[in-house]
PDB file of N, CA and C in Angstrom:
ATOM      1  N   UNK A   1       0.858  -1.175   0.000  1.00  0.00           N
ATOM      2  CA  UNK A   1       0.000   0.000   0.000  1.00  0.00           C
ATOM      3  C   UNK A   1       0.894   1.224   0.000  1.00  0.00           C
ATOM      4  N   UNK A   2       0.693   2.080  -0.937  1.00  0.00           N
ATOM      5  CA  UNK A   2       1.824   3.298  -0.857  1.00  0.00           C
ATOM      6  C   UNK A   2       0.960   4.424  -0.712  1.00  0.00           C
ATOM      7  N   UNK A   3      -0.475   4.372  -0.713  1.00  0.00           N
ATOM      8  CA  UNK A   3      -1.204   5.547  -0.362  1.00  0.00           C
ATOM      9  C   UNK A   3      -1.375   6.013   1.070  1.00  0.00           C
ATOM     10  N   UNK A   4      -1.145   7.286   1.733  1.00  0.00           N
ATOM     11  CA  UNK A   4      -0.978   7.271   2.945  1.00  0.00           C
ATOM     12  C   UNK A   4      -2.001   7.122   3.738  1.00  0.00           C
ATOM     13  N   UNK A   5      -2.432   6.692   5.214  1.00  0.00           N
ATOM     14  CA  UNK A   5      -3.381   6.259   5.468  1.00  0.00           C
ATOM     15  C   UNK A   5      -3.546   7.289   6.436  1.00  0.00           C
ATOM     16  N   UNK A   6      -4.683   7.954   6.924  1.00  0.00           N
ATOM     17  CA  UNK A   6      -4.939   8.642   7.986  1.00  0.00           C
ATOM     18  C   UNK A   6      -6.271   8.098   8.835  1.00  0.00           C
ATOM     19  N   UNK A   7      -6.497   7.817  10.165  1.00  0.00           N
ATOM     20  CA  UNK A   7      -7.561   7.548  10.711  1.00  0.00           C
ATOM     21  C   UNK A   7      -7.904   8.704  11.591  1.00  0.00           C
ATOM     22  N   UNK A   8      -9.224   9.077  11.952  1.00  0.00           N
ATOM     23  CA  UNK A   8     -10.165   9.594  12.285  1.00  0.00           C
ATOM     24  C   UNK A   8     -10.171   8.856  13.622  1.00  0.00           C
ATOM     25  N   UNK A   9      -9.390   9.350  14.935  1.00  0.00           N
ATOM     26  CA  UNK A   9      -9.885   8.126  16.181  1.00  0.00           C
ATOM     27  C   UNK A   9      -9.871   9.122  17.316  1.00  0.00           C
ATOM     28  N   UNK A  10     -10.816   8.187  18.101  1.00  0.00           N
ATOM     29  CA  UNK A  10     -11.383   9.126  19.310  1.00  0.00           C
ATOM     30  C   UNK A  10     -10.255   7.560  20.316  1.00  0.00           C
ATOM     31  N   UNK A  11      -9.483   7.991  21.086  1.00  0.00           N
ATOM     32  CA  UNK A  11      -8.627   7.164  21.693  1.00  0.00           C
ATOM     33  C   UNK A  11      -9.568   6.371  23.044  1.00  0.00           C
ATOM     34  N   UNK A  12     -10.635   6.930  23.254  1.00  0.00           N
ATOM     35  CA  UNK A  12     -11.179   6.523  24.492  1.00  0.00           C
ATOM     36  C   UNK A  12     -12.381   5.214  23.901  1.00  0.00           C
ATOM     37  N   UNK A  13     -12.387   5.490  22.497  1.00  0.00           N
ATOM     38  CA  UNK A  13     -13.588   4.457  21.619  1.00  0.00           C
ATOM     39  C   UNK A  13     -12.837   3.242  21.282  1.00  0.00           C
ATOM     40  N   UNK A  14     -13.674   1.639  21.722  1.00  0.00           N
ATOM     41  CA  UNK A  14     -12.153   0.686  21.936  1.00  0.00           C
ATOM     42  C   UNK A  14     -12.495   0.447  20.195  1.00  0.00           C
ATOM     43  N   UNK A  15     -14.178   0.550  19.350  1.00  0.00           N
ATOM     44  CA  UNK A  15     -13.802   0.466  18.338  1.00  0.00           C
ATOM     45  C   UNK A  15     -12.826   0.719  17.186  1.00  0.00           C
ATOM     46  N   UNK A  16     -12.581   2.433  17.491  1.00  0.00           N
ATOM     47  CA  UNK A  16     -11.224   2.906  17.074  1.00  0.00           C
ATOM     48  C   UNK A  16     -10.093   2.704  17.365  1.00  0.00           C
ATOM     49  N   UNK A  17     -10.243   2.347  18.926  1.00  0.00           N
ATOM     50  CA  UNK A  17      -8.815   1.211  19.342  1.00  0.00           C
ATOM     51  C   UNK A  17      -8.251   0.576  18.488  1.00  0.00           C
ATOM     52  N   UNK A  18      -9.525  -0.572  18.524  1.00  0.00           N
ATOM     53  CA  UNK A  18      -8.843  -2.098  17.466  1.00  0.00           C
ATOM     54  C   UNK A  18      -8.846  -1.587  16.008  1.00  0.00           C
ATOM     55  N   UNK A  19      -9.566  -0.148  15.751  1.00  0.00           N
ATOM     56  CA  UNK A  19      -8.978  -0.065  13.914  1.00  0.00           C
ATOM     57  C   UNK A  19      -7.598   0.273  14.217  1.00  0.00           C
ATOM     58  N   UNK A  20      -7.308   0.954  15.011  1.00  0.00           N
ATOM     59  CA  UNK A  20      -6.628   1.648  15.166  1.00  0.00           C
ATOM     60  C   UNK A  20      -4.566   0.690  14.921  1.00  0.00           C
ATOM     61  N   UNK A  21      -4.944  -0.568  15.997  1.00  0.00           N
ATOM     62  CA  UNK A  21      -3.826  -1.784  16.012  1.00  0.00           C
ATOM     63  C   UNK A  21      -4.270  -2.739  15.034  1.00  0.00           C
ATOM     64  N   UNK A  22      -5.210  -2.590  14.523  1.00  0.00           N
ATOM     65  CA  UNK A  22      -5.469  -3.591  13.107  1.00  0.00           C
ATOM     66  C   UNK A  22      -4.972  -2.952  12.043  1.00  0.00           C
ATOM     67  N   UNK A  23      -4.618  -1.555  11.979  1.00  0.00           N
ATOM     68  CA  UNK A  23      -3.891  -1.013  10.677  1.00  0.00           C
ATOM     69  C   UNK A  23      -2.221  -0.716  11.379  1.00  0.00           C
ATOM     70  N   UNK A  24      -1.714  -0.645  12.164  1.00  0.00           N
ATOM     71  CA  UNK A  24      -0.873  -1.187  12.792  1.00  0.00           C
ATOM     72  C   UNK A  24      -0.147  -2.397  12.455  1.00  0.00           C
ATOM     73  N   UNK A  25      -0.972  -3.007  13.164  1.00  0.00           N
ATOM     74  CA  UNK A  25      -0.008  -4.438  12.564  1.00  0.00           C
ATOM     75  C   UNK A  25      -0.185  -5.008  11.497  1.00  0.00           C
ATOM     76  N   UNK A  26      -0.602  -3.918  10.423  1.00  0.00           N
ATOM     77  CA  UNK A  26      -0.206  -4.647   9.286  1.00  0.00           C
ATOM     78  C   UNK A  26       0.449  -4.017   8.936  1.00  0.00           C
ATOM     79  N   UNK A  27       1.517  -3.184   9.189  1.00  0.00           N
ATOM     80  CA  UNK A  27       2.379  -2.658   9.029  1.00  0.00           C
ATOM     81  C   UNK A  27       2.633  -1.186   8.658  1.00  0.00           C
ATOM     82  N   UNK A  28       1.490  -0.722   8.788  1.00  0.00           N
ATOM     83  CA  UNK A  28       0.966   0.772   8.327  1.00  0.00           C
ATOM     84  C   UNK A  28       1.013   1.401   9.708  1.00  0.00           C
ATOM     85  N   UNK A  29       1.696   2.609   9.121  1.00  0.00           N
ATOM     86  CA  UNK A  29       1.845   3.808  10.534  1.00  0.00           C
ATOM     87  C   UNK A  29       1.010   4.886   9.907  1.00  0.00           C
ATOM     88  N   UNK A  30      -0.159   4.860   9.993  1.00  0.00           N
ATOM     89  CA  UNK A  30      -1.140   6.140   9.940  1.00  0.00           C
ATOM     90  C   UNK A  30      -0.931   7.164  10.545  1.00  0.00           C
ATOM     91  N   UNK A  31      -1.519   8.648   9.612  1.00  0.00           N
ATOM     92  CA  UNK A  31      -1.407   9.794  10.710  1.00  0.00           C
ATOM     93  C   UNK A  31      -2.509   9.459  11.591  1.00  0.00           C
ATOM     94  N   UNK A  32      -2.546   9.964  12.640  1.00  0.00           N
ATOM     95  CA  UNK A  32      -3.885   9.745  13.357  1.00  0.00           C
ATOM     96  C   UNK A  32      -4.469  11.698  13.948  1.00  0.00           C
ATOM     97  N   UNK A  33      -5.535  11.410  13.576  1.00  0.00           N
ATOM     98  CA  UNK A  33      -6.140  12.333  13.707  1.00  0.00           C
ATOM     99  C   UNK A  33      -7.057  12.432  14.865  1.00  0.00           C
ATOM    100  N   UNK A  34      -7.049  13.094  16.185  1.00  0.00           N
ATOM    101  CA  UNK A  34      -7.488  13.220  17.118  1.00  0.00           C
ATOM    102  C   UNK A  34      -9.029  14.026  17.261  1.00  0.00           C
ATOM    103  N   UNK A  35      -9.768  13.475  15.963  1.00  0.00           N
ATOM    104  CA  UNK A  35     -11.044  14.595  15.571  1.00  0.00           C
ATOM    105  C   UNK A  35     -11.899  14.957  16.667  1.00  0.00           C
ATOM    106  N   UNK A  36     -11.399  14.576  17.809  1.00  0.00           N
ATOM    107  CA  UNK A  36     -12.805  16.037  18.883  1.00  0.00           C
ATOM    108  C   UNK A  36     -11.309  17.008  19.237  1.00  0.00           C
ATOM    109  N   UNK A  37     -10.126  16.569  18.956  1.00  0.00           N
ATOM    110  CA  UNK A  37      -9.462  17.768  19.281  1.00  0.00           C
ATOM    111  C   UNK A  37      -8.818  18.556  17.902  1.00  0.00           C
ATOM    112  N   UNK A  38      -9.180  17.832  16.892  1.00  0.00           N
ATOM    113  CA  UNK A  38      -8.347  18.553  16.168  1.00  0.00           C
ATOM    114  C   UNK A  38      -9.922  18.245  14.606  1.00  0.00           C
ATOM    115  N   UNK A  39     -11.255  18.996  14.603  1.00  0.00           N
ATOM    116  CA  UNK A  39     -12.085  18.186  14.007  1.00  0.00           C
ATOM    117  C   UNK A  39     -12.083  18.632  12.235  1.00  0.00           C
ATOM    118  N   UNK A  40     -12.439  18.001  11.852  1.00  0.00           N
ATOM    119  CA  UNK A  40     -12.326  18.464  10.260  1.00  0.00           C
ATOM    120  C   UNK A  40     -12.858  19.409   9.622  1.00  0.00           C
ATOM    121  N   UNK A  41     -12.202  20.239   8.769  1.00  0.00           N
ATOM    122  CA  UNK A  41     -13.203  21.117   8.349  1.00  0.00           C
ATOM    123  C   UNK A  41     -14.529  20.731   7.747  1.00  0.00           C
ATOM    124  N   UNK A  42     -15.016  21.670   6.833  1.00  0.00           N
ATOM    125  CA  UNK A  42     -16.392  21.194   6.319  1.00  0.00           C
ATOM    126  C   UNK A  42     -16.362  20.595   5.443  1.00  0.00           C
ATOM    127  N   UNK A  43     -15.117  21.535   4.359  1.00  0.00           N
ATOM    128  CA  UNK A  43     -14.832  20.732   3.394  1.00  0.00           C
ATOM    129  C   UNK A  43     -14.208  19.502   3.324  1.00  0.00           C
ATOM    130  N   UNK A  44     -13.233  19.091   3.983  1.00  0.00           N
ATOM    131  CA  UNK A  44     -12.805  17.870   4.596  1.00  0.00           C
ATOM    132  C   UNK A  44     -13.495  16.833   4.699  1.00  0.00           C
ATOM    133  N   UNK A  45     -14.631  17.001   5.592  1.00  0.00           N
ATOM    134  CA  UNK A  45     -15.873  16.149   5.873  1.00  0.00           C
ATOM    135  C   UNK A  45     -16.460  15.954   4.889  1.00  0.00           C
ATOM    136  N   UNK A  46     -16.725  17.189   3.891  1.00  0.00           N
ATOM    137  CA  UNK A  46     -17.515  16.826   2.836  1.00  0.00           C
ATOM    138  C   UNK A  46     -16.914  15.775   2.287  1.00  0.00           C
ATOM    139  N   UNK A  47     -15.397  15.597   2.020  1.00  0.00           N
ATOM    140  CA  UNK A  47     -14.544  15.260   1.017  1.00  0.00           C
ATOM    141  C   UNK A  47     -14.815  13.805   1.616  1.00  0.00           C
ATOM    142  N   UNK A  48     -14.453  13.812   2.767  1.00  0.00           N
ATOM    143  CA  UNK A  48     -14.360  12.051   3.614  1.00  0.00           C
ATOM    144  C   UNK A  48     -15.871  11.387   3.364  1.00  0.00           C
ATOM    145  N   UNK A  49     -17.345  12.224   3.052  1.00  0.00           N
ATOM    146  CA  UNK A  49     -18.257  11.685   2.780  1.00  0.00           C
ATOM    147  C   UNK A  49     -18.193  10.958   1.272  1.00  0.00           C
ATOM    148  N   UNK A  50     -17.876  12.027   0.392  1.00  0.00           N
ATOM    149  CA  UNK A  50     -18.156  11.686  -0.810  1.00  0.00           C
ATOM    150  C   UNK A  50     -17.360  10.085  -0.797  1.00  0.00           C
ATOM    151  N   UNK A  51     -16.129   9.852  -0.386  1.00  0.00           N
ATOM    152  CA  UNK A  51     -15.207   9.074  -0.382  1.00  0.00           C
ATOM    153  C   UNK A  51     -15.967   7.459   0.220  1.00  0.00           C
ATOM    154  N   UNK A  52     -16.547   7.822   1.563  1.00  0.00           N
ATOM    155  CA  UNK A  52     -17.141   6.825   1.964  1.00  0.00           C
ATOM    156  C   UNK A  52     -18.559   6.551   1.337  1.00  0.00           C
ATOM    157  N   UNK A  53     -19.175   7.426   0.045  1.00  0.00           N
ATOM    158  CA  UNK A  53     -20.215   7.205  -0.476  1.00  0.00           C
ATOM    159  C   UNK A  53     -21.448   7.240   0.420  1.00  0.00           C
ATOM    160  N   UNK A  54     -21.442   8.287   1.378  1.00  0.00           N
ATOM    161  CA  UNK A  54     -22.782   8.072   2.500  1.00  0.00           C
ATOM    162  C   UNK A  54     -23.027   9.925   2.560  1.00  0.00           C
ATOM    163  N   UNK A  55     -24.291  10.058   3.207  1.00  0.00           N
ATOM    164  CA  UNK A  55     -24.494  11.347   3.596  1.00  0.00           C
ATOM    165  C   UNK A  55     -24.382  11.645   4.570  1.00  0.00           C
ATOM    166  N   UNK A  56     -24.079  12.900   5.687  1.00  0.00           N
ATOM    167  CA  UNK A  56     -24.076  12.956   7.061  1.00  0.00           C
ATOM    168  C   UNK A  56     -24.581  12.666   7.644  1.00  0.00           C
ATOM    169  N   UNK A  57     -26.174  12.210   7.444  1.00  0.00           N
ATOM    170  CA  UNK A  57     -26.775  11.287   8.633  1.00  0.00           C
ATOM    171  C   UNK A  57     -26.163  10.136   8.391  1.00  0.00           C
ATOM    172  N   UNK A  58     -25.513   9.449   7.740  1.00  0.00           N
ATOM    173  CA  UNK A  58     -25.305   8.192   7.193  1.00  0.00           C
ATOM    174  C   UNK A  58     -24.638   8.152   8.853  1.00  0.00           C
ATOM    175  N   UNK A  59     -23.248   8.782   9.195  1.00  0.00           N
ATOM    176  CA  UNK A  59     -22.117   8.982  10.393  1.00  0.00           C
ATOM    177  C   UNK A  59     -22.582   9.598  11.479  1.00  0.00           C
ATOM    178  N   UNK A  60     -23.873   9.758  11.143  1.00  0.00           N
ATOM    179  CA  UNK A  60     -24.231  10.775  13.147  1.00  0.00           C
ATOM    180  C   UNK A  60     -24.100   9.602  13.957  1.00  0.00           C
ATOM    181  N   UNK A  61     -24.046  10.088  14.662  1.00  0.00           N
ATOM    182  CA  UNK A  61     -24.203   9.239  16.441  1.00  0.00           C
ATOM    183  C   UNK A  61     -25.554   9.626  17.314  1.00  0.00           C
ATOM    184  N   UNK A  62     -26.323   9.260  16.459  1.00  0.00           N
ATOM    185  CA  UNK A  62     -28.367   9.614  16.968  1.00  0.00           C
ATOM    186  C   UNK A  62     -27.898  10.255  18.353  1.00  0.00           C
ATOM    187  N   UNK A  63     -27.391   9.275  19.345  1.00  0.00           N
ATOM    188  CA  UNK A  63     -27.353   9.893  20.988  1.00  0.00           C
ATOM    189  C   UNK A  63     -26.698  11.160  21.070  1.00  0.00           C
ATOM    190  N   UNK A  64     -25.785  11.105  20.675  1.00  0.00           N
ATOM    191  CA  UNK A  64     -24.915  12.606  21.214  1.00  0.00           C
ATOM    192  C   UNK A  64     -25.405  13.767  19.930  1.00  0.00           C
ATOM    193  N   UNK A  65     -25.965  13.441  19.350  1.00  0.00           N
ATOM    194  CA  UNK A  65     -26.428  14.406  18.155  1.00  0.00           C
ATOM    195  C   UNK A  65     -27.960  14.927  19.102  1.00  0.00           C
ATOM    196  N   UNK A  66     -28.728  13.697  19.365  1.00  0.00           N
ATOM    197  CA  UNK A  66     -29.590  14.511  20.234  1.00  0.00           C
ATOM    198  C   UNK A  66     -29.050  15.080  21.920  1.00  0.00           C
ATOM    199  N   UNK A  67     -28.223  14.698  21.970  1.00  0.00           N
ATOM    200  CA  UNK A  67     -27.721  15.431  23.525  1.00  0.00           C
ATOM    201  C   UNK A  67     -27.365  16.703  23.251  1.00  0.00           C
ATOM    202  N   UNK A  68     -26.639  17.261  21.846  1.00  0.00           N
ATOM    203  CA  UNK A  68     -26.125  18.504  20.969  1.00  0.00           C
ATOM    204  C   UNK A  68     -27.579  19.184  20.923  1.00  0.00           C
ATOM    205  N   UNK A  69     -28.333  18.328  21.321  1.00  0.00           N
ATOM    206  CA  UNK A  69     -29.605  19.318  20.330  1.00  0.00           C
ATOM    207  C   UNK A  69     -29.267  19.694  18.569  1.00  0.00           C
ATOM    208  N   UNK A  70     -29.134  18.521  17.727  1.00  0.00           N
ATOM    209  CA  UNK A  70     -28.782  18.088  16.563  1.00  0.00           C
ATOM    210  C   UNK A  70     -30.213  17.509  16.177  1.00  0.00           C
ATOM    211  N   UNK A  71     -31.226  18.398  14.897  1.00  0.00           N
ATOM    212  CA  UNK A  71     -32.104  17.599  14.790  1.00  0.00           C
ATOM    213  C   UNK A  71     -31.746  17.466  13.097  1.00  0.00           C
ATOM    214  N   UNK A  72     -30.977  16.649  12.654  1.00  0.00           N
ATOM    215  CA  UNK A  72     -30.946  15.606  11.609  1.00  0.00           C
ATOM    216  C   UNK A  72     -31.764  15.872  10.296  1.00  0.00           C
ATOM    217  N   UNK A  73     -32.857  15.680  10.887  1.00  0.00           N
ATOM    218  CA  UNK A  73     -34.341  15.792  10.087  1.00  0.00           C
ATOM    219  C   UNK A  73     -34.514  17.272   9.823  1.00  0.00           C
ATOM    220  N   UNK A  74     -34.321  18.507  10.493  1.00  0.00           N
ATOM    221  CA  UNK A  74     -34.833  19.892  10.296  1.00  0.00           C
ATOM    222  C   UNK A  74     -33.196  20.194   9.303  1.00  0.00           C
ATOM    223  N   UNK A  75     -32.250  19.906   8.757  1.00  0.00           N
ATOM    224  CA  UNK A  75     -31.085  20.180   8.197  1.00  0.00           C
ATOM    225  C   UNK A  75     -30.618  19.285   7.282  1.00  0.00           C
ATOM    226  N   UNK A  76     -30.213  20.593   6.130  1.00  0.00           N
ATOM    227  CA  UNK A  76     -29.738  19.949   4.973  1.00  0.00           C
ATOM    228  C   UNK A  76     -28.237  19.812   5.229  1.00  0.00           C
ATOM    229  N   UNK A  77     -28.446  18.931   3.699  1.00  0.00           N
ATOM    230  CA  UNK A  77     -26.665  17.917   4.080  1.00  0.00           C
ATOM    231  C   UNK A  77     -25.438  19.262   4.641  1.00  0.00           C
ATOM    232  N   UNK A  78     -25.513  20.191   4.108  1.00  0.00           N
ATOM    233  CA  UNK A  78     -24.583  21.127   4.616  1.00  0.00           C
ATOM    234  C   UNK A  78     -24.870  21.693   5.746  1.00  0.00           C
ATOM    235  N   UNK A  79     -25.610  22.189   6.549  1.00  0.00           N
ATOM    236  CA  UNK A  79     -26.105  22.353   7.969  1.00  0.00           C
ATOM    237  C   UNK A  79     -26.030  21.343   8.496  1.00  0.00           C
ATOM    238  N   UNK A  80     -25.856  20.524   8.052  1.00  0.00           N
ATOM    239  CA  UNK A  80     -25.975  19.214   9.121  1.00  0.00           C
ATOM    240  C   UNK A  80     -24.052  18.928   9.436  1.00  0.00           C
ATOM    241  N   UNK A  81     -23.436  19.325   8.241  1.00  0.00           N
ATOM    242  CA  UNK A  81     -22.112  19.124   7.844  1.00  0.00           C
ATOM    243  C   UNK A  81     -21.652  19.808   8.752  1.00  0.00           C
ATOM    244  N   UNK A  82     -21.957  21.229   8.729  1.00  0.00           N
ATOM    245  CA  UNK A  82     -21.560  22.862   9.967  1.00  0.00           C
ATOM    246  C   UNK A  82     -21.783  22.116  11.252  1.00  0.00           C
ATOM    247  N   UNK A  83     -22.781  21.500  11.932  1.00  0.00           N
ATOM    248  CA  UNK A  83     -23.478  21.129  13.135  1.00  0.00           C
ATOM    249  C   UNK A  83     -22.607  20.065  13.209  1.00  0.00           C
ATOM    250  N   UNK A  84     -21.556  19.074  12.413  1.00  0.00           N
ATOM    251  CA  UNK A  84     -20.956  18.101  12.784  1.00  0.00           C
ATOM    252  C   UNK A  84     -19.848  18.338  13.387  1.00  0.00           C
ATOM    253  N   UNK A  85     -19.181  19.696  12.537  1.00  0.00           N
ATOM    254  CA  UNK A  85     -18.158  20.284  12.794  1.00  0.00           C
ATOM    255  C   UNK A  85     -17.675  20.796  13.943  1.00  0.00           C
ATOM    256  N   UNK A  86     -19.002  21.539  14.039  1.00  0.00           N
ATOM    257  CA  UNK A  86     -19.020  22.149  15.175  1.00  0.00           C
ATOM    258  C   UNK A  86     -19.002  21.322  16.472  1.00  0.00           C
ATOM    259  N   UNK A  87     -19.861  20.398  16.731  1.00  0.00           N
ATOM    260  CA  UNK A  87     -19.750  19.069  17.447  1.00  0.00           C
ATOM    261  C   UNK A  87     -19.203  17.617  17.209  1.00  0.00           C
ATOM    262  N   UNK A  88     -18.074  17.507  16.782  1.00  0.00           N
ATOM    263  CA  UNK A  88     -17.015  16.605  16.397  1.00  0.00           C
ATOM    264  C   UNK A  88     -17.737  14.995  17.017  1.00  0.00           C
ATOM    265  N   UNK A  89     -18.254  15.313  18.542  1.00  0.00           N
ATOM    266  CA  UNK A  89     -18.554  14.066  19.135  1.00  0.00           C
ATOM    267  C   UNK A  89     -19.399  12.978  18.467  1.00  0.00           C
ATOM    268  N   UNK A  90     -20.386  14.226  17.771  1.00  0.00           N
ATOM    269  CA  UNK A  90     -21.859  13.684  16.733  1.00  0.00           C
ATOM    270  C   UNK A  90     -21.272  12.716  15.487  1.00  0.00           C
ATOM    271  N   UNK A  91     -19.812  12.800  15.403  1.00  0.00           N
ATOM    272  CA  UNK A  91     -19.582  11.730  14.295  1.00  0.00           C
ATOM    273  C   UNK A  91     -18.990  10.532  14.589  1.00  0.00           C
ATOM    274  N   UNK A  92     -19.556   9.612  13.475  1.00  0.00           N
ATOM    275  CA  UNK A  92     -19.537   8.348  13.790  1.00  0.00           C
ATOM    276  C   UNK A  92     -18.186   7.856  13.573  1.00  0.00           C
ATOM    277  N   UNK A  93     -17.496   6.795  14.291  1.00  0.00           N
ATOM    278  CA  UNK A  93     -15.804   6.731  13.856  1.00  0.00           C
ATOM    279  C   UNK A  93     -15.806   5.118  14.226  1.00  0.00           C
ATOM    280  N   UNK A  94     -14.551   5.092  13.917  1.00  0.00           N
ATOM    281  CA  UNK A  94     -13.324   5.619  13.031  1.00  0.00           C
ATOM    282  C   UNK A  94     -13.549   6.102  11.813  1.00  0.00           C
ATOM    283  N   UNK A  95     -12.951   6.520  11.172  1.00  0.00           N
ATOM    284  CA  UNK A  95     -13.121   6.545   9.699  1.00  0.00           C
ATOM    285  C   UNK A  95     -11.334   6.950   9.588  1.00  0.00           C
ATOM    286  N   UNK A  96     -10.992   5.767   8.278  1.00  0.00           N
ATOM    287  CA  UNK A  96      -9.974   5.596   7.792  1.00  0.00           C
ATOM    288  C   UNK A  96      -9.903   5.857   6.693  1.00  0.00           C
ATOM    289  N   UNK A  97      -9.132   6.836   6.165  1.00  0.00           N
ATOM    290  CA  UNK A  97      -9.314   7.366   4.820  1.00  0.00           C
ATOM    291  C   UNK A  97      -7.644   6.927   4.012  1.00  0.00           C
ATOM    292  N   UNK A  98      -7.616   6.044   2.824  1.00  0.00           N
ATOM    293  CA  UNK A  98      -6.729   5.785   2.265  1.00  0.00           C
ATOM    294  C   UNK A  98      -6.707   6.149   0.982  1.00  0.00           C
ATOM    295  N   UNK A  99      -5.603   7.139   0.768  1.00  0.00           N
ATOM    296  CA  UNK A  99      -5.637   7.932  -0.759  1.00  0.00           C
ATOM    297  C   UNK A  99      -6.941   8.294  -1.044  1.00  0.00           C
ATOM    298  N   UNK A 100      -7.605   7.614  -2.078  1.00  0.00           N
ATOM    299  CA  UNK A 100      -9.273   8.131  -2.615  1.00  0.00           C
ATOM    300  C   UNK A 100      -9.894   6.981  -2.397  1.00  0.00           C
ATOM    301  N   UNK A 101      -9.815   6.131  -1.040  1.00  0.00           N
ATOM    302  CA  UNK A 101     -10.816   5.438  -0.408  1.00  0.00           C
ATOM    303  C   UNK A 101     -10.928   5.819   0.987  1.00  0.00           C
ATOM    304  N   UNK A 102     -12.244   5.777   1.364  1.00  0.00           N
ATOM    305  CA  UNK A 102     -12.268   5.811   2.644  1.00  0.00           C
ATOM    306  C   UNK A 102     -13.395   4.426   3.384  1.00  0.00           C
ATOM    307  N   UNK A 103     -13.564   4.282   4.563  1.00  0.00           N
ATOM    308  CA  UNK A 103     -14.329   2.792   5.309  1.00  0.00           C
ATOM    309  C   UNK A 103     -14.661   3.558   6.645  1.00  0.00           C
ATOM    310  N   UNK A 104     -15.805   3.381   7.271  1.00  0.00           N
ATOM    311  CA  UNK A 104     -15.824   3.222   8.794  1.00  0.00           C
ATOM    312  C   UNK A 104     -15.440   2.180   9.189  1.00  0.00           C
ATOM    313  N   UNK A 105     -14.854   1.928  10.588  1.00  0.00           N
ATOM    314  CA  UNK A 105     -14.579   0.859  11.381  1.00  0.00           C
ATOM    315  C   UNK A 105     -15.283   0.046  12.082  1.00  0.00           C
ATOM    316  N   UNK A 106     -16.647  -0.165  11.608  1.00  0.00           N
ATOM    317  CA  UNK A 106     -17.654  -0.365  12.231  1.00  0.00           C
ATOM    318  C   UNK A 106     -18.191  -1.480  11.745  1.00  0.00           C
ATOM    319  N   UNK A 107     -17.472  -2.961  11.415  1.00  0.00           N
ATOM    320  CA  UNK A 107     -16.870  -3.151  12.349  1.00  0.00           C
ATOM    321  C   UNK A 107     -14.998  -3.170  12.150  1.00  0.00           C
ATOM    322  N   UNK A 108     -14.098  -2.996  12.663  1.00  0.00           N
ATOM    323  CA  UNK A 108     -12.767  -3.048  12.566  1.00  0.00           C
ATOM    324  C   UNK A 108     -12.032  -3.213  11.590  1.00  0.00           C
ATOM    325  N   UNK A 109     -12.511  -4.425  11.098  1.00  0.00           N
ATOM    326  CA  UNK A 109     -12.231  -5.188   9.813  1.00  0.00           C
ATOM    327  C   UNK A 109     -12.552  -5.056   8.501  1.00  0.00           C
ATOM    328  N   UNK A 110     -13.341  -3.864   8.860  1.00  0.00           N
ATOM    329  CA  UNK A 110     -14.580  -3.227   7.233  1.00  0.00           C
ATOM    330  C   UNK A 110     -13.052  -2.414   6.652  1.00  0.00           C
ATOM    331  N   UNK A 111     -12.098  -1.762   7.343  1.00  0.00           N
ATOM    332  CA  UNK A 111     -10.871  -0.900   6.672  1.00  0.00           C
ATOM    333  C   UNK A 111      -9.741  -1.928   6.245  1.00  0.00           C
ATOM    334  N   UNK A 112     -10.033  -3.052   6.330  1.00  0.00           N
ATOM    335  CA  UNK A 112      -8.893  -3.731   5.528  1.00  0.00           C
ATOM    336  C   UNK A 112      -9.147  -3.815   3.797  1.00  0.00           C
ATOM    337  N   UNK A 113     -10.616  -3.900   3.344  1.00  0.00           N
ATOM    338  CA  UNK A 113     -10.690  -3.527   2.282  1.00  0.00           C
ATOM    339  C   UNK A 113     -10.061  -2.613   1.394  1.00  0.00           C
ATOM    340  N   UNK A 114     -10.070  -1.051   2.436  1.00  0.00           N
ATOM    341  CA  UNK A 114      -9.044   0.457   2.005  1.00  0.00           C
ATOM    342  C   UNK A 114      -7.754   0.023   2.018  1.00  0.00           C
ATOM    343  N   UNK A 115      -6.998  -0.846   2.538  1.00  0.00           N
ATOM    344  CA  UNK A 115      -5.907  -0.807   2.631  1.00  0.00           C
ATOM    345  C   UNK A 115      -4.637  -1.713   1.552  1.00  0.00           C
TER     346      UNK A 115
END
């Protein structure tokens, strides 16, 4: 694999954990991206959607989107995109983005395909 790999991981989520040592030991040193501290822009996000072929509700996290007071349903794909941004927590992860593929980790093993 010579395309560089970057993951999307919240360190405290053990799902992103195990993407996290499953792209690891296969020998890949990803950047890792700390997205509630460091979260993506809009365009970014946009870019990581198109990639994973889904829309922003596709990646909400229903619970913490309604704890945000995030209503899904009253917002279009770009308001909903701003409202993700803005609340980093509301997205769904890992997400592993390799060159011009990207996968959620949901489950772990779905990013060995990208790789």
């Amino acid at each position: 694999m010579s395309d560089p790999v970057t993951i999307y991981h919240n360190p405290r989520c053990g799902k992103s954990r195990d993407t996290l040592k499953l792209i690891e030991d296969k020998g890949i040193a990803p950047t890792v991206v700390e997205y509630l501290k460091e979260p993506p822009s809009a365009a970014e996000l946009t870019r990581i959607l198109s990639l994973l072929g889904k829309r922003p509700a596709d990646i909400l996290r229903r619970k913490e989107a309604a704890e945000a007071g995030i209503d899904a349903a009253a917002l279009d794909d770009a308001a909903l995109v701003a409202a993700m941004v803005a609340n980093p927590i509301v997205i769904e992860r890992p997400i592993v983005v390799a060159g011009a593929r990207a996968a959620l980790g949901r489950p772990p093993e779905s990013v060995l395909a990208i790789l």
